[in-house]
C-alpha atoms as a PDB file:
ATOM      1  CA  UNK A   1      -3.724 -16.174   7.539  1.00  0.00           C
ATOM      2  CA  UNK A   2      -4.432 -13.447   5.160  1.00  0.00           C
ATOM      3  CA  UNK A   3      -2.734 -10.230   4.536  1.00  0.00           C
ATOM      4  CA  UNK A   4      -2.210  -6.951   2.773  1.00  0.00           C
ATOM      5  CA  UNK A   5       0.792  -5.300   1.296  1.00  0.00           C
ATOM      6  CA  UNK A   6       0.938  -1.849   0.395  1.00  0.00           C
ATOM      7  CA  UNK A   7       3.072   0.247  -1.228  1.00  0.00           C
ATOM      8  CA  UNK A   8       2.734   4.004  -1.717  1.00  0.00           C
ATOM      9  CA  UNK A   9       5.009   6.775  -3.300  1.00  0.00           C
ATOM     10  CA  UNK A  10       4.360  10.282  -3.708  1.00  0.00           C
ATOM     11  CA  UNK A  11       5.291  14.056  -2.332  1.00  0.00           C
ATOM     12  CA  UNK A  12       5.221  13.769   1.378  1.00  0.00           C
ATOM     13  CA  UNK A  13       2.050  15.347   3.050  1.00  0.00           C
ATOM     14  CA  UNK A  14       0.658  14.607   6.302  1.00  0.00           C
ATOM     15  CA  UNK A  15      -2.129  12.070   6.858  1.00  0.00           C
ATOM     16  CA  UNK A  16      -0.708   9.551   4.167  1.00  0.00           C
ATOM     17  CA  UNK A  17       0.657   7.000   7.211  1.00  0.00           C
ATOM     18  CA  UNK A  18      -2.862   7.971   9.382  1.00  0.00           C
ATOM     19  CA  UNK A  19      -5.025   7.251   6.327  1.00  0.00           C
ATOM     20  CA  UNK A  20      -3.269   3.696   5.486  1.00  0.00           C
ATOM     21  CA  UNK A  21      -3.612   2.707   8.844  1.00  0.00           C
ATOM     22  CA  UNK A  22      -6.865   3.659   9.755  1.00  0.00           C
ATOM     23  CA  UNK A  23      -7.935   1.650   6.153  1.00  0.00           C
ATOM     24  CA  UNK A  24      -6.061  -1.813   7.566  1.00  0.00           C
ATOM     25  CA  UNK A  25      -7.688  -1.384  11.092  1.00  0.00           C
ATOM     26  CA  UNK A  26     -11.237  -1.251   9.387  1.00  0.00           C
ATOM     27  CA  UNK A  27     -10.900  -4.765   7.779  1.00  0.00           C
ATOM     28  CA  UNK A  28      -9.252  -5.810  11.173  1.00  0.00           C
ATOM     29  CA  UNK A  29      -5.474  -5.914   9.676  1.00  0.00           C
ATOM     30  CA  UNK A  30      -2.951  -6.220  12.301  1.00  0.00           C
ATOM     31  CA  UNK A  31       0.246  -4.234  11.114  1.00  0.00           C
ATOM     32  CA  UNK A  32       3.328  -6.400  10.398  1.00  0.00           C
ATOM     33  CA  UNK A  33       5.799  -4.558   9.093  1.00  0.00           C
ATOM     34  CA  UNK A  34       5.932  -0.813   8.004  1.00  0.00           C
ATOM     35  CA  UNK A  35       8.916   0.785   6.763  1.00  0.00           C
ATOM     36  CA  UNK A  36       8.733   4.879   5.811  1.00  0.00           C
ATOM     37  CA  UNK A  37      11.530   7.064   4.265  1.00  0.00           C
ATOM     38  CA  UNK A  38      12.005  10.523   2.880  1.00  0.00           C
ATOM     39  CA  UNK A  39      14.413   9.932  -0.608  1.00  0.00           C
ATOM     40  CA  UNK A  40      15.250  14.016  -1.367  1.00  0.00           C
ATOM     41  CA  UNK A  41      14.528  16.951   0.729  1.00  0.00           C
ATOM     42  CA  UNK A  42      12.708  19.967   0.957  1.00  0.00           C
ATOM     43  CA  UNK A  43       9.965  20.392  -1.466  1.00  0.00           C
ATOM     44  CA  UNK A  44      11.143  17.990  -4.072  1.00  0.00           C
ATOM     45  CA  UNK A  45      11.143  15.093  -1.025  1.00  0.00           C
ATOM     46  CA  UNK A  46       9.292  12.039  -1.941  1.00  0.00           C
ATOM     47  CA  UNK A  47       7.969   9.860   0.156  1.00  0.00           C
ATOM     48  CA  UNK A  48       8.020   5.975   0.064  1.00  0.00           C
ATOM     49  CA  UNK A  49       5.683   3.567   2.584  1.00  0.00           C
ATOM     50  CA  UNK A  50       5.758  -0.005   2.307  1.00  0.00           C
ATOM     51  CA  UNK A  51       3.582  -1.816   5.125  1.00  0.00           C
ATOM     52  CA  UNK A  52       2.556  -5.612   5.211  1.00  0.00           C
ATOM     53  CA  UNK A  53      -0.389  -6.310   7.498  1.00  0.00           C
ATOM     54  CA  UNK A  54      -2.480  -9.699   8.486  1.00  0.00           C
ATOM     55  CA  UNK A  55      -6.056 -11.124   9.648  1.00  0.00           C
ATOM     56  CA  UNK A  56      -6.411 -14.150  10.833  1.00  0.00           C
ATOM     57  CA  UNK A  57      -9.672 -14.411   8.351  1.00  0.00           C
ATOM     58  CA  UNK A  58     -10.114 -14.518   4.713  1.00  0.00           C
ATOM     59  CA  UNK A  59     -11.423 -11.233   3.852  1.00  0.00           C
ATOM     60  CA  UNK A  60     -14.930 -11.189   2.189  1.00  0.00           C
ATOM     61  CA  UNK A  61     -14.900 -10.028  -1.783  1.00  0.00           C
ATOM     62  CA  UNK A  62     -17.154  -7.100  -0.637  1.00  0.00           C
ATOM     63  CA  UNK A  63     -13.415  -6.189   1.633  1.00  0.00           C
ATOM     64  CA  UNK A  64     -10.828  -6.584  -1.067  1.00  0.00           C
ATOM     65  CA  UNK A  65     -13.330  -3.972  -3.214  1.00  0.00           C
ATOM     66  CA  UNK A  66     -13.406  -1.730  -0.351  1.00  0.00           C
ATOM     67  CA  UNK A  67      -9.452  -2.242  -0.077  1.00  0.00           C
ATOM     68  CA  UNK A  68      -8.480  -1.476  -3.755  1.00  0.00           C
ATOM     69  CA  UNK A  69     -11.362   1.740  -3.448  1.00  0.00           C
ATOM     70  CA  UNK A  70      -9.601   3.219  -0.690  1.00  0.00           C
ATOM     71  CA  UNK A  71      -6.254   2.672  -2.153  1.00  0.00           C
ATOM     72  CA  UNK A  72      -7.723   4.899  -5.212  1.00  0.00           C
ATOM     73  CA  UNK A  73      -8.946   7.273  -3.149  1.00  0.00           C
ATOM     74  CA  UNK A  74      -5.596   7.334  -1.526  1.00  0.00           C
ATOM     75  CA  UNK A  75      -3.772   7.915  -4.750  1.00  0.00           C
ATOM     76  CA  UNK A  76      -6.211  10.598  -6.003  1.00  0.00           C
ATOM     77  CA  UNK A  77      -6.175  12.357  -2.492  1.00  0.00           C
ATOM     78  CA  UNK A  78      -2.555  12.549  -1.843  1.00  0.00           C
ATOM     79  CA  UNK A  79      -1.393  12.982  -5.853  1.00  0.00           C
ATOM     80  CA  UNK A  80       0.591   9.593  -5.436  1.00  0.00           C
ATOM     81  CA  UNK A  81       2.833   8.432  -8.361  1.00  0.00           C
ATOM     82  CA  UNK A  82       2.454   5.138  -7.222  1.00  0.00           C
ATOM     83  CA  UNK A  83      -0.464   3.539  -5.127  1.00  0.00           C
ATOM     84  CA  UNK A  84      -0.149  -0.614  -4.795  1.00  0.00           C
ATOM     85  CA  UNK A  85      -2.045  -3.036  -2.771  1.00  0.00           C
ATOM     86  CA  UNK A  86      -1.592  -6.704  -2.903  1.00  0.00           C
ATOM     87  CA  UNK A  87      -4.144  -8.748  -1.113  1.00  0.00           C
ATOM     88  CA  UNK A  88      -2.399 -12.054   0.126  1.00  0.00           C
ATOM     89  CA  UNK A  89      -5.093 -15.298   0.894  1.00  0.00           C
ATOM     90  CA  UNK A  90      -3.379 -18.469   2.168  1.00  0.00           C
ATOM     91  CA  UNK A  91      -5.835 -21.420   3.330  1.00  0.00           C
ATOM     92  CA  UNK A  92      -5.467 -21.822   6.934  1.00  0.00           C
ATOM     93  CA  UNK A  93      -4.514 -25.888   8.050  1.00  0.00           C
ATOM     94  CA  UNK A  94      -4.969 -27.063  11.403  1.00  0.00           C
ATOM     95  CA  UNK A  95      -3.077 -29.338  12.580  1.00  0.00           C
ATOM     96  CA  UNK A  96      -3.717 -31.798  15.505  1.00  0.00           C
ATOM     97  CA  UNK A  97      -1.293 -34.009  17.558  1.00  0.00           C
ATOM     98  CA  UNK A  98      -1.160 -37.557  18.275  1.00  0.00           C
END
């Protein structure tokens, strides 16, 4: 099992949840967990996602590029104070009974 984790902070705009998810569901990410919550309100309300998401593959090197790109792109499009992605690989062991 592999995974992602991804945290994002920033002004709340729409699109930010859309975008994250559409980004796990191209490298075939199955979403785990997401929590989302407003700290503040009106225009001063910022906006915290934390989402941990899994494949049952190891992603290719050319994936975890494309994964930290997008996460840029996120940060830059949205104006994020804080754009993290964590990409979690774990050797998968079969095991057999007797």
């Amino acid at each position: 099992m592999t995974g992602v984790k991804l945290k994002i902070t920033g002004e709340d705009q729409p699109g930010m949840i859309a975008d994250a998810s559409a980004l796990l569901s191209t490298i075939g990410c199955n979403i785990e967990r997401l929590d989302s919550y407003r700290k503040n309100k009106g225009s001063s309300a910022n906006f915290h996602l934390h989402v941990d998401a899994g494949a049952d593959r190891e992603f290719t090197h050319a994936e975890i590029e494309h994964i930290k790109e997008e996460t840029r792109r996120m940060k830059q499009k949205y104006n994020l104070t804080r754009a993290e992605v964590g990409i979690l690989r774990h050797k998968r062991v079969e095991l057999g009974s007797n």
